[in-house]
PDB file of N, CA and C in Angstrom:
ATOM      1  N   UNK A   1     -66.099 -16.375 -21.529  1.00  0.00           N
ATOM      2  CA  UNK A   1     -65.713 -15.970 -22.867  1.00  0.00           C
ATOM      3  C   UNK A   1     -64.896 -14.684 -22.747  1.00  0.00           C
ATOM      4  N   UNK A   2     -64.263 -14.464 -23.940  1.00  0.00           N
ATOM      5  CA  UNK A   2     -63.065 -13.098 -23.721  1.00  0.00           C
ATOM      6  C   UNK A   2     -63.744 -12.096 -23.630  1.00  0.00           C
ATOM      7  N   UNK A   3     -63.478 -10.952 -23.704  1.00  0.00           N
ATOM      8  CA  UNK A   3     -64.674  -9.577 -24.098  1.00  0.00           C
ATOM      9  C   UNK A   3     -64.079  -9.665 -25.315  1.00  0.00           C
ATOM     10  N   UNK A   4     -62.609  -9.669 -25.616  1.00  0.00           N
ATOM     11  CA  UNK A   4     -62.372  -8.664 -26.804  1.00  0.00           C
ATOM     12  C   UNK A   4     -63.248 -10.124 -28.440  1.00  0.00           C
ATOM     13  N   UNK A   5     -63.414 -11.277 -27.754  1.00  0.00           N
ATOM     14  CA  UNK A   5     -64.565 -12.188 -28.817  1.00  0.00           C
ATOM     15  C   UNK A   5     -65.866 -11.802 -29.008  1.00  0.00           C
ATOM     16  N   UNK A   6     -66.261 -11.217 -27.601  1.00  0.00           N
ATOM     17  CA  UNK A   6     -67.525 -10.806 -27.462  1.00  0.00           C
ATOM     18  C   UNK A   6     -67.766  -9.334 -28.456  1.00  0.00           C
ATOM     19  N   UNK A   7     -66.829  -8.251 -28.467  1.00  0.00           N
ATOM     20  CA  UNK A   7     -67.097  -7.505 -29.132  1.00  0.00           C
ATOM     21  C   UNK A   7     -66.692  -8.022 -30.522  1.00  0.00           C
ATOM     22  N   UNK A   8     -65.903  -8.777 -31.011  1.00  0.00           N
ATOM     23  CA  UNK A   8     -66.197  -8.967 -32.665  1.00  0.00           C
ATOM     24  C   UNK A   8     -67.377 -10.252 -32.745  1.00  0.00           C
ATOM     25  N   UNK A   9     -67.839 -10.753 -31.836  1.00  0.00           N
ATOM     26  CA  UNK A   9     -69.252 -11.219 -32.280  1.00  0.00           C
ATOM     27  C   UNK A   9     -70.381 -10.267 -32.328  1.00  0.00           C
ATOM     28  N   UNK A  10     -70.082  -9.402 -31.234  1.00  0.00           N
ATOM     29  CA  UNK A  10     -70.807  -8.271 -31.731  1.00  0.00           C
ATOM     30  C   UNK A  10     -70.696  -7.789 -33.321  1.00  0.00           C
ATOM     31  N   UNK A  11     -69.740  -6.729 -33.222  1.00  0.00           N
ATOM     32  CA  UNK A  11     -69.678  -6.302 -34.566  1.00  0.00           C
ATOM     33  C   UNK A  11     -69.815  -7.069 -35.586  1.00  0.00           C
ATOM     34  N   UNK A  12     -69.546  -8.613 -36.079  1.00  0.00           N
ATOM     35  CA  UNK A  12     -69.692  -9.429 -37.041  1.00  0.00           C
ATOM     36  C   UNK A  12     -71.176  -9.522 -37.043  1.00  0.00           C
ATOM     37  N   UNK A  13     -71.806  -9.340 -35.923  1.00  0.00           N
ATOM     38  CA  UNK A  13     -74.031  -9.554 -35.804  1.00  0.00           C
ATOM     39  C   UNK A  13     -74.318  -7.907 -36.657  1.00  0.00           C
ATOM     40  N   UNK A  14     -73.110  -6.527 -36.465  1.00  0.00           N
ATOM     41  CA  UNK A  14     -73.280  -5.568 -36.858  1.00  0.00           C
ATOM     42  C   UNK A  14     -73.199  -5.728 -38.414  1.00  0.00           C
ATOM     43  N   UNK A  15     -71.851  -6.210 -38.802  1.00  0.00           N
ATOM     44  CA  UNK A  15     -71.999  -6.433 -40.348  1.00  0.00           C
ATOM     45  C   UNK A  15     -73.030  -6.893 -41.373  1.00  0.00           C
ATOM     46  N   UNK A  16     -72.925  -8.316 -40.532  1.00  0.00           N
ATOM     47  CA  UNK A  16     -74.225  -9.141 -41.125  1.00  0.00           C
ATOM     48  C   UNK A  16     -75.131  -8.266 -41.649  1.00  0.00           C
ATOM     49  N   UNK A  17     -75.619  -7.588 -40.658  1.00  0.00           N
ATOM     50  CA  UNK A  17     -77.116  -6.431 -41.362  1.00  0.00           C
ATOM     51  C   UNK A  17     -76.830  -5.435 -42.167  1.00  0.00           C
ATOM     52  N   UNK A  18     -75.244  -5.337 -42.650  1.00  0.00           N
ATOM     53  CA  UNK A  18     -74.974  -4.322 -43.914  1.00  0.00           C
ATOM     54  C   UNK A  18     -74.175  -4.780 -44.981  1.00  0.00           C
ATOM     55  N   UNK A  19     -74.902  -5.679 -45.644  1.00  0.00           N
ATOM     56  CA  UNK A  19     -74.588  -6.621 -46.623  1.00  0.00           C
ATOM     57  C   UNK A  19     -73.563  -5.329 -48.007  1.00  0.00           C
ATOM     58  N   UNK A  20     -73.691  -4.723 -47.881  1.00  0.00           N
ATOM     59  CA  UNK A  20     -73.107  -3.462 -48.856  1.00  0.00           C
ATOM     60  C   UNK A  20     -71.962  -3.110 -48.638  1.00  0.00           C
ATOM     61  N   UNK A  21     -71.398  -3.829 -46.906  1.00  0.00           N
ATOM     62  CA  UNK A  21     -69.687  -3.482 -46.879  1.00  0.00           C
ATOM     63  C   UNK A  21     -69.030  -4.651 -47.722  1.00  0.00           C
ATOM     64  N   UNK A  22     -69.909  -6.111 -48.093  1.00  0.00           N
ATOM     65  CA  UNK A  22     -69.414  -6.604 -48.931  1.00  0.00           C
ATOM     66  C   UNK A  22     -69.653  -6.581 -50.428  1.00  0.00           C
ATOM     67  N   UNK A  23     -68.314  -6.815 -51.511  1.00  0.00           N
ATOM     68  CA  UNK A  23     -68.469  -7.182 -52.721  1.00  0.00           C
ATOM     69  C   UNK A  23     -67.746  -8.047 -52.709  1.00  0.00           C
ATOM     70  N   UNK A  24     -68.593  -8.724 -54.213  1.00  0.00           N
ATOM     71  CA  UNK A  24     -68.395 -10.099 -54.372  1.00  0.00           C
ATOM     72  C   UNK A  24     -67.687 -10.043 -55.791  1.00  0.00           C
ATOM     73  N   UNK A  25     -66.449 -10.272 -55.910  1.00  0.00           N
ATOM     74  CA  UNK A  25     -65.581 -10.632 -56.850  1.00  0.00           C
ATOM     75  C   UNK A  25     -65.627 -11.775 -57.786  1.00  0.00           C
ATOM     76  N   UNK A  26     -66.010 -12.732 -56.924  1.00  0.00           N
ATOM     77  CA  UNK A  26     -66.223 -14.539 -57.924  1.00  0.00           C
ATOM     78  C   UNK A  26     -66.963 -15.045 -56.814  1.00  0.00           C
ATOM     79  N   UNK A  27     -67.860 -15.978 -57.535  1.00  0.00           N
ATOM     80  CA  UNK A  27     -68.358 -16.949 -56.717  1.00  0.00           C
ATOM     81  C   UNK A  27     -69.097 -17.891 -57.552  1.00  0.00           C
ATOM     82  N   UNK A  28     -68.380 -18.861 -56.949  1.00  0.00           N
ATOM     83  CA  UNK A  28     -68.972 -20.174 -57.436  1.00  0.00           C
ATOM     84  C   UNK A  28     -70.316 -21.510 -56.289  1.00  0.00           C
ATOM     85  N   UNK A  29     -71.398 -21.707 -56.790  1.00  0.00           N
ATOM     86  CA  UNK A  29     -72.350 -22.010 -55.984  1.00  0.00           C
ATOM     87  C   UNK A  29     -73.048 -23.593 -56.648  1.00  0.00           C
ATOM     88  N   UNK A  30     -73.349 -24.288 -56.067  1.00  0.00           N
ATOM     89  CA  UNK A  30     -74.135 -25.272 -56.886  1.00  0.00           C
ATOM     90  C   UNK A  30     -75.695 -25.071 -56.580  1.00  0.00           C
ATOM     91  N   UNK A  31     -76.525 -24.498 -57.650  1.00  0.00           N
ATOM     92  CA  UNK A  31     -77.959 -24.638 -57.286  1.00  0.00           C
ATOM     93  C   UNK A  31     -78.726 -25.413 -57.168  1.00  0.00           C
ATOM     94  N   UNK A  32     -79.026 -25.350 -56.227  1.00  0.00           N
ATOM     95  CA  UNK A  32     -80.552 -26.878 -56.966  1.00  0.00           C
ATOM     96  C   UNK A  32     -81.894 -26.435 -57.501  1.00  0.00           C
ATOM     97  N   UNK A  33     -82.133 -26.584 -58.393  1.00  0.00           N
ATOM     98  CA  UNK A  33     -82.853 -26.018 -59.435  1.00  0.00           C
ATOM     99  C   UNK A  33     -83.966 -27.238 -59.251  1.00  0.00           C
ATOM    100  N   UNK A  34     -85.050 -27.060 -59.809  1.00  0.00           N
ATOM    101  CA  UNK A  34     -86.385 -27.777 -59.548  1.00  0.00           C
ATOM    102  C   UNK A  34     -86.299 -29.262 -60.235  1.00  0.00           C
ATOM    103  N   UNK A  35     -85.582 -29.371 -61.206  1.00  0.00           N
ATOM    104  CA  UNK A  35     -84.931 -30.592 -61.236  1.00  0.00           C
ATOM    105  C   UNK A  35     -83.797 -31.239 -61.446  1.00  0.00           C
ATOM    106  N   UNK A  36     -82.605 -30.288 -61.793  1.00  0.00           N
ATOM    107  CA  UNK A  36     -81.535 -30.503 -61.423  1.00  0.00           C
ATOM    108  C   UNK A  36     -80.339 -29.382 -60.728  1.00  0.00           C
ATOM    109  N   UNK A  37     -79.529 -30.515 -60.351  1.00  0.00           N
ATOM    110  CA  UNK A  37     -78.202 -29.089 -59.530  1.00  0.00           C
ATOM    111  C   UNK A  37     -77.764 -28.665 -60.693  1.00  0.00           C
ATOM    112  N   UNK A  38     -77.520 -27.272 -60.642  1.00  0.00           N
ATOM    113  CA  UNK A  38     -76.584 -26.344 -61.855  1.00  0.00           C
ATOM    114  C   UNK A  38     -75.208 -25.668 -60.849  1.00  0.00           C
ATOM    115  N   UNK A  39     -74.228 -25.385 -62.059  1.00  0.00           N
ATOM    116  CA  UNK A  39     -73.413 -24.720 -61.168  1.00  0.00           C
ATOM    117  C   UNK A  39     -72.914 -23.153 -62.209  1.00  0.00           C
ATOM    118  N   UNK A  40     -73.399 -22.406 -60.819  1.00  0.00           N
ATOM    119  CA  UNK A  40     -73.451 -21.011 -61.015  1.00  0.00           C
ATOM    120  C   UNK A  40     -72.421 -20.398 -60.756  1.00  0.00           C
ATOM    121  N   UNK A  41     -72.096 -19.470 -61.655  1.00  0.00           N
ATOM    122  CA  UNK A  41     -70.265 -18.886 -61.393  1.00  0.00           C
ATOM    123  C   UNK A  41     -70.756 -17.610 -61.457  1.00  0.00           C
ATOM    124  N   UNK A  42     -70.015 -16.462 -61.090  1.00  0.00           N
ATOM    125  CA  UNK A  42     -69.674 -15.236 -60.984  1.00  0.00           C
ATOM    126  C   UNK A  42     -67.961 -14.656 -61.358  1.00  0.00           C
ATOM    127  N   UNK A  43     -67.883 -14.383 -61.843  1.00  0.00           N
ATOM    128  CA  UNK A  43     -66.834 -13.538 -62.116  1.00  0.00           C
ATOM    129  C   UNK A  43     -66.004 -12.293 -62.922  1.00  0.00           C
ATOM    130  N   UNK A  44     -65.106 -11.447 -62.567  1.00  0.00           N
ATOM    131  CA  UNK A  44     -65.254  -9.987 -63.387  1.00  0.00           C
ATOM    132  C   UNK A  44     -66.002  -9.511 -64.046  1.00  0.00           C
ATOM    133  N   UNK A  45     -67.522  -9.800 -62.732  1.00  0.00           N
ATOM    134  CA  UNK A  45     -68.530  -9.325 -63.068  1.00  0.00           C
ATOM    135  C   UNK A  45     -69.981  -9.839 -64.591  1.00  0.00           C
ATOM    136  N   UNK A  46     -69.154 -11.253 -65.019  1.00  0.00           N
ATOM    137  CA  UNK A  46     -70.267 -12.085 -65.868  1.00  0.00           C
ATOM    138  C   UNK A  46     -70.528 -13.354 -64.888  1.00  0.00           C
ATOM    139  N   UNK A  47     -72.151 -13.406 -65.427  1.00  0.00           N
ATOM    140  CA  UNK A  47     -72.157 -14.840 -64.368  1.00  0.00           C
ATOM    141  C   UNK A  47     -72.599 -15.883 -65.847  1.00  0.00           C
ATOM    142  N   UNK A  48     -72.182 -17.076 -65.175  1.00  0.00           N
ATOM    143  CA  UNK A  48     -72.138 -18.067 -66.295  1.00  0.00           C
ATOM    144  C   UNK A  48     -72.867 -19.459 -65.365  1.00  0.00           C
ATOM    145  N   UNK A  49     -73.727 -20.129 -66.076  1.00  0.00           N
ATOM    146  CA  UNK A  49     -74.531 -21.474 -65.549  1.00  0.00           C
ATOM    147  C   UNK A  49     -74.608 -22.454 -66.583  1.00  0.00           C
ATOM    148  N   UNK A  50     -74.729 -23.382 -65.901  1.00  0.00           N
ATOM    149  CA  UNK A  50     -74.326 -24.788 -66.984  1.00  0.00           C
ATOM    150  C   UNK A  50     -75.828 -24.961 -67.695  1.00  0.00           C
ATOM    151  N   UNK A  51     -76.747 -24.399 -67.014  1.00  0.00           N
ATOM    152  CA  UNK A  51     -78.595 -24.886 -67.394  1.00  0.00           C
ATOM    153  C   UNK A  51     -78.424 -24.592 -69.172  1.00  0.00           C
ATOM    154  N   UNK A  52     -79.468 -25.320 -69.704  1.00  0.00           N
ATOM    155  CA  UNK A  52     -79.346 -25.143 -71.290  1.00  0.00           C
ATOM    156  C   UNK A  52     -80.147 -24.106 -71.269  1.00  0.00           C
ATOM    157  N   UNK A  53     -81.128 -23.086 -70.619  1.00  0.00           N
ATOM    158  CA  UNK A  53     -81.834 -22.325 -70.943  1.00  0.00           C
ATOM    159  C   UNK A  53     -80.414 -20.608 -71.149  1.00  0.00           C
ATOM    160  N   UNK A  54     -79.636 -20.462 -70.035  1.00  0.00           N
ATOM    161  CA  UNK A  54     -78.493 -19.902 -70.027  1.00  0.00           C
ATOM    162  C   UNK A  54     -77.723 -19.916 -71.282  1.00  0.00           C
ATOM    163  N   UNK A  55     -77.174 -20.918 -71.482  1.00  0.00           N
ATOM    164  CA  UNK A  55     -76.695 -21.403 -72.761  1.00  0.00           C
ATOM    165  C   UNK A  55     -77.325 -20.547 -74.185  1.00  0.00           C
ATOM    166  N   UNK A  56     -78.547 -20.749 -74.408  1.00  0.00           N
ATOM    167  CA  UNK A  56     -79.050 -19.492 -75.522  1.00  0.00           C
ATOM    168  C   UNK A  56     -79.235 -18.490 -74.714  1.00  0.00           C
ATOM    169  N   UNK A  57     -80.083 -18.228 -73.644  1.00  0.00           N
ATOM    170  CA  UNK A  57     -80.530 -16.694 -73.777  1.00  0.00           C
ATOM    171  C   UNK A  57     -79.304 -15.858 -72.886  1.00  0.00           C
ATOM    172  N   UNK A  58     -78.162 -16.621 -72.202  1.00  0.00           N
ATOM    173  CA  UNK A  58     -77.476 -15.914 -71.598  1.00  0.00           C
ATOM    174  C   UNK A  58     -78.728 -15.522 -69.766  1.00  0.00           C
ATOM    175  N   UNK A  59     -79.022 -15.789 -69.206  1.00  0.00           N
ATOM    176  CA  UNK A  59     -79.500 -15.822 -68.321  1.00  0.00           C
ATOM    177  C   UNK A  59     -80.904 -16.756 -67.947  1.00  0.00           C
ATOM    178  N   UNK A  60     -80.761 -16.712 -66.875  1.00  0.00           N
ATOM    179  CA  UNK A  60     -81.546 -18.533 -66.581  1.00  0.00           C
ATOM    180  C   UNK A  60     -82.262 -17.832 -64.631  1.00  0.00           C
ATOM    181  N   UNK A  61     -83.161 -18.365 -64.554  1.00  0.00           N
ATOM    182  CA  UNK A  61     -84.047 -18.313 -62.891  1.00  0.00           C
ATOM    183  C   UNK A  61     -82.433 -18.528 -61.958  1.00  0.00           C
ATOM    184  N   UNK A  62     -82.020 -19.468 -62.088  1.00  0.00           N
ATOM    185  CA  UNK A  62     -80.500 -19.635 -61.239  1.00  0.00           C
ATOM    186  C   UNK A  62     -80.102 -18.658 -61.132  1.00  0.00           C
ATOM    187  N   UNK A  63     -79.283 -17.757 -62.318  1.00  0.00           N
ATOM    188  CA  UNK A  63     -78.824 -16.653 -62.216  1.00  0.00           C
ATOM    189  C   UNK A  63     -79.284 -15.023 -61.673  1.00  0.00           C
ATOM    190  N   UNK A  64     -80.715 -15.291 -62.389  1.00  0.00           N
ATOM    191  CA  UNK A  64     -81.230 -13.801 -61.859  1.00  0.00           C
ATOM    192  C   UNK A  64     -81.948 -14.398 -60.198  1.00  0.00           C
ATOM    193  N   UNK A  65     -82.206 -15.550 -59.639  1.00  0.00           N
ATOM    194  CA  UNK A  65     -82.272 -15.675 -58.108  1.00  0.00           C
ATOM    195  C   UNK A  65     -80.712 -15.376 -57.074  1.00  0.00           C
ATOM    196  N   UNK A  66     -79.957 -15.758 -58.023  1.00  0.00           N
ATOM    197  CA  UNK A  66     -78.617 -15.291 -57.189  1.00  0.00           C
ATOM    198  C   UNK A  66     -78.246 -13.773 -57.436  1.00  0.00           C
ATOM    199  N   UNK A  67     -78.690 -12.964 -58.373  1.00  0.00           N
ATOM    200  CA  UNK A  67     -78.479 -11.570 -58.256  1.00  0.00           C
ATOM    201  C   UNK A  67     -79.478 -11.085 -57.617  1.00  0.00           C
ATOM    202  N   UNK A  68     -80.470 -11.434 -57.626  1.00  0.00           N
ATOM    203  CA  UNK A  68     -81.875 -10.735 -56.298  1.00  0.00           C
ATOM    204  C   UNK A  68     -81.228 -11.382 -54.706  1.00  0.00           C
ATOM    205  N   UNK A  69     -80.373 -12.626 -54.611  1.00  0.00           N
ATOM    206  CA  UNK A  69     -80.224 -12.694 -53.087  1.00  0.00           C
ATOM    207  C   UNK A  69     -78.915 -11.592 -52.972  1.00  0.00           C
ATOM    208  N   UNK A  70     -77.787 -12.019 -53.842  1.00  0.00           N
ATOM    209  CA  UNK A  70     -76.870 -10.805 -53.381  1.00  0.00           C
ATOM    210  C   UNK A  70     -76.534  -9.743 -53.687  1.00  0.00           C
ATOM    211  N   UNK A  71     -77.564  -8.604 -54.622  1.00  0.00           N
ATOM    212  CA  UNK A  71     -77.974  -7.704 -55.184  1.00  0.00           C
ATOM    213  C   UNK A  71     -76.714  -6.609 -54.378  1.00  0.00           C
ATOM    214  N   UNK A  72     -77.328  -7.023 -53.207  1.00  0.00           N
ATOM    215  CA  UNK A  72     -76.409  -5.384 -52.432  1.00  0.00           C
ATOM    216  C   UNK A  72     -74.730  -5.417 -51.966  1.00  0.00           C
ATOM    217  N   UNK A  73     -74.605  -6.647 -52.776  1.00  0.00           N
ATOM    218  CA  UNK A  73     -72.775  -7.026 -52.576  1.00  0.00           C
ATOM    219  C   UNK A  73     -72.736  -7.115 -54.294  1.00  0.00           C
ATOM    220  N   UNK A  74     -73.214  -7.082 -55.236  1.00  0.00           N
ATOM    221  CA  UNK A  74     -72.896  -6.966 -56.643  1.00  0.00           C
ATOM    222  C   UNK A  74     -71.983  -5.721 -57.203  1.00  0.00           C
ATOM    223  N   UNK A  75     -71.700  -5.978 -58.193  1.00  0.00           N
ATOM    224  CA  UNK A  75     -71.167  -5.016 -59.025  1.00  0.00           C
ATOM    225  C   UNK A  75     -71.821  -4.188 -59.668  1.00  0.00           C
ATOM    226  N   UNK A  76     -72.471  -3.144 -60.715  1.00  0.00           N
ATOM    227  CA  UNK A  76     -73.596  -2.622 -61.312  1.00  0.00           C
ATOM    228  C   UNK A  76     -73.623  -3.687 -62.202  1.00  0.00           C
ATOM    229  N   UNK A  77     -71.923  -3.940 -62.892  1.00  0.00           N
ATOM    230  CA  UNK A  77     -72.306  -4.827 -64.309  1.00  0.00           C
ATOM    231  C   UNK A  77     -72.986  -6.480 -63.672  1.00  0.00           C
ATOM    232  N   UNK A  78     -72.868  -6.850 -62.698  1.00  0.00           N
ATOM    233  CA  UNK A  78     -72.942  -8.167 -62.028  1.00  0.00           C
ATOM    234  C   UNK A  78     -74.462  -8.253 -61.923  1.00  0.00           C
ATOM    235  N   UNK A  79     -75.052  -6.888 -61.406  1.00  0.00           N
ATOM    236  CA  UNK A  79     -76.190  -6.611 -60.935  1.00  0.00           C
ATOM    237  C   UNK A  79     -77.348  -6.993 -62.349  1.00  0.00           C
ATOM    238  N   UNK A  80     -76.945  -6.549 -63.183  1.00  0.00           N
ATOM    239  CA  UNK A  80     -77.320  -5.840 -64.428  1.00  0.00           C
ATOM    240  C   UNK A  80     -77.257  -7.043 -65.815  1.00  0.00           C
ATOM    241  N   UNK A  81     -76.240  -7.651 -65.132  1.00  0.00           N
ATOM    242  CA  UNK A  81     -76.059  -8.501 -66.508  1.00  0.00           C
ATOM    243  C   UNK A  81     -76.434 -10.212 -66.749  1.00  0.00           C
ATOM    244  N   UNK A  82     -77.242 -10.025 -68.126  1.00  0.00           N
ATOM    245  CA  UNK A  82     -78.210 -10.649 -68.252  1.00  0.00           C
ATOM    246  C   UNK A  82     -79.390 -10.461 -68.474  1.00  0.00           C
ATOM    247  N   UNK A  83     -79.849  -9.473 -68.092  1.00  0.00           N
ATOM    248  CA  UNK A  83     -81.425  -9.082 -67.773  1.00  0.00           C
ATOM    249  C   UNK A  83     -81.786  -8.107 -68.835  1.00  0.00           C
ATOM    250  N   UNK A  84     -82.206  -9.272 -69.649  1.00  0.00           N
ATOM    251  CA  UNK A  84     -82.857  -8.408 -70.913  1.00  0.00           C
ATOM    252  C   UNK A  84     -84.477  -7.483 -70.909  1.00  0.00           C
ATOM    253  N   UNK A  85     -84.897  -7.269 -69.646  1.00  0.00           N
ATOM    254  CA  UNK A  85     -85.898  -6.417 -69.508  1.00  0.00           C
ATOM    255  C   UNK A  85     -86.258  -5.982 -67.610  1.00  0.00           C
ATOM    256  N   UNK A  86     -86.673  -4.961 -67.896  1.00  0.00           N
ATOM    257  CA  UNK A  86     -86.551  -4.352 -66.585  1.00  0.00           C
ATOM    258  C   UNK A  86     -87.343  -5.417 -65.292  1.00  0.00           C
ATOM    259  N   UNK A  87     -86.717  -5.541 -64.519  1.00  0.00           N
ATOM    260  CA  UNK A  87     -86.961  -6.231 -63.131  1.00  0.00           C
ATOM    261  C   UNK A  87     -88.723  -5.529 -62.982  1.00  0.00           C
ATOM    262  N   UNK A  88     -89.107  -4.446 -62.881  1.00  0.00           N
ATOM    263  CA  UNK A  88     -90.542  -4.333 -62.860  1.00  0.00           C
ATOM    264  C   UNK A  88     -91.482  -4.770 -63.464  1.00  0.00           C
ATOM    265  N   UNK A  89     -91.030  -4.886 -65.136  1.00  0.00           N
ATOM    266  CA  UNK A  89     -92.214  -5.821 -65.655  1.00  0.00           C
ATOM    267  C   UNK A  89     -91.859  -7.290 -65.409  1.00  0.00           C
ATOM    268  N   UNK A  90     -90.824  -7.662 -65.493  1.00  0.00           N
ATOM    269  CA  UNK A  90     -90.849  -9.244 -64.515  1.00  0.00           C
ATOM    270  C   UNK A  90     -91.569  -9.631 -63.632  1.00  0.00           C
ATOM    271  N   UNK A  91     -91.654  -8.727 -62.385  1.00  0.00           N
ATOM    272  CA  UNK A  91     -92.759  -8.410 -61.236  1.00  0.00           C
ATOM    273  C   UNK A  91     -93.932  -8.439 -61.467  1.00  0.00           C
ATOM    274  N   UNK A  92     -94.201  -7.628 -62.640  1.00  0.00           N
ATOM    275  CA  UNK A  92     -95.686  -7.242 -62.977  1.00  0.00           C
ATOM    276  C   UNK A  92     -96.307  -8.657 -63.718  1.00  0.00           C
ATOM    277  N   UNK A  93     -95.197  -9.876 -64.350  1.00  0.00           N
ATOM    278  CA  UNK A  93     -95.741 -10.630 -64.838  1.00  0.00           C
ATOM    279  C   UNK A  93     -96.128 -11.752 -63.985  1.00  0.00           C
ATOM    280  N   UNK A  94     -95.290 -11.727 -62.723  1.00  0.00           N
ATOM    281  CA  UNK A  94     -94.938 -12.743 -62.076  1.00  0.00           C
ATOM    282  C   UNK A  94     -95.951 -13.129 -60.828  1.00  0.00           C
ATOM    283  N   UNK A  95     -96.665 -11.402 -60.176  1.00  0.00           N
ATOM    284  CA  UNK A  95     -97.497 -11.687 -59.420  1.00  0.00           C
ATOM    285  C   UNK A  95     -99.003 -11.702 -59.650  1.00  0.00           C
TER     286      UNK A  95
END
């Protein structure tokens, strides 16, 4: 193998573990949700899902599971939006 591959497989194993040099601009994902696939969008910072629960309350388990996986590549508003009550009492209800 080359070295100069070997050192950007290196450094790319370096990135990986600092998820914060990336942000995420748009992204589009298909979930699979407990009984059906939804498809989850991201963009200039609103995320939008096809689930009917989304649809009224504006945020759905799809959406706030994809801002807890890529939390540390979000935007504040990306991070933030949707979530009509603080992530701790969610926690506090949940465990």
């Amino acid at each position: 193998m080359h070295s100069d591959l070997i050192g950007k497989i290196e450094k790319a194993r370096r990135y990986a573990q600092e998820p914060e040099r990336v942000a995420l601009d748009e992204l589009k994902a298909r979930f699979h949700g407990g009984n059906n696939e939804h498809n989850v969008t991201l963009r200039e910072g609103a995320w939008n899902c096809d689930c009917e629960f989304f649809r009224v309350r504006r945020t759905c388990a799809h959406v706030m599971a994809m801002q807890k996986m890529f939390n540390p590549m979000l935007s504040e508003q990306a991070r933030e939006a949707g979530l009509p009550i603080a992530e701790e009492h969610i926690a506090a209800h949940v465990s």
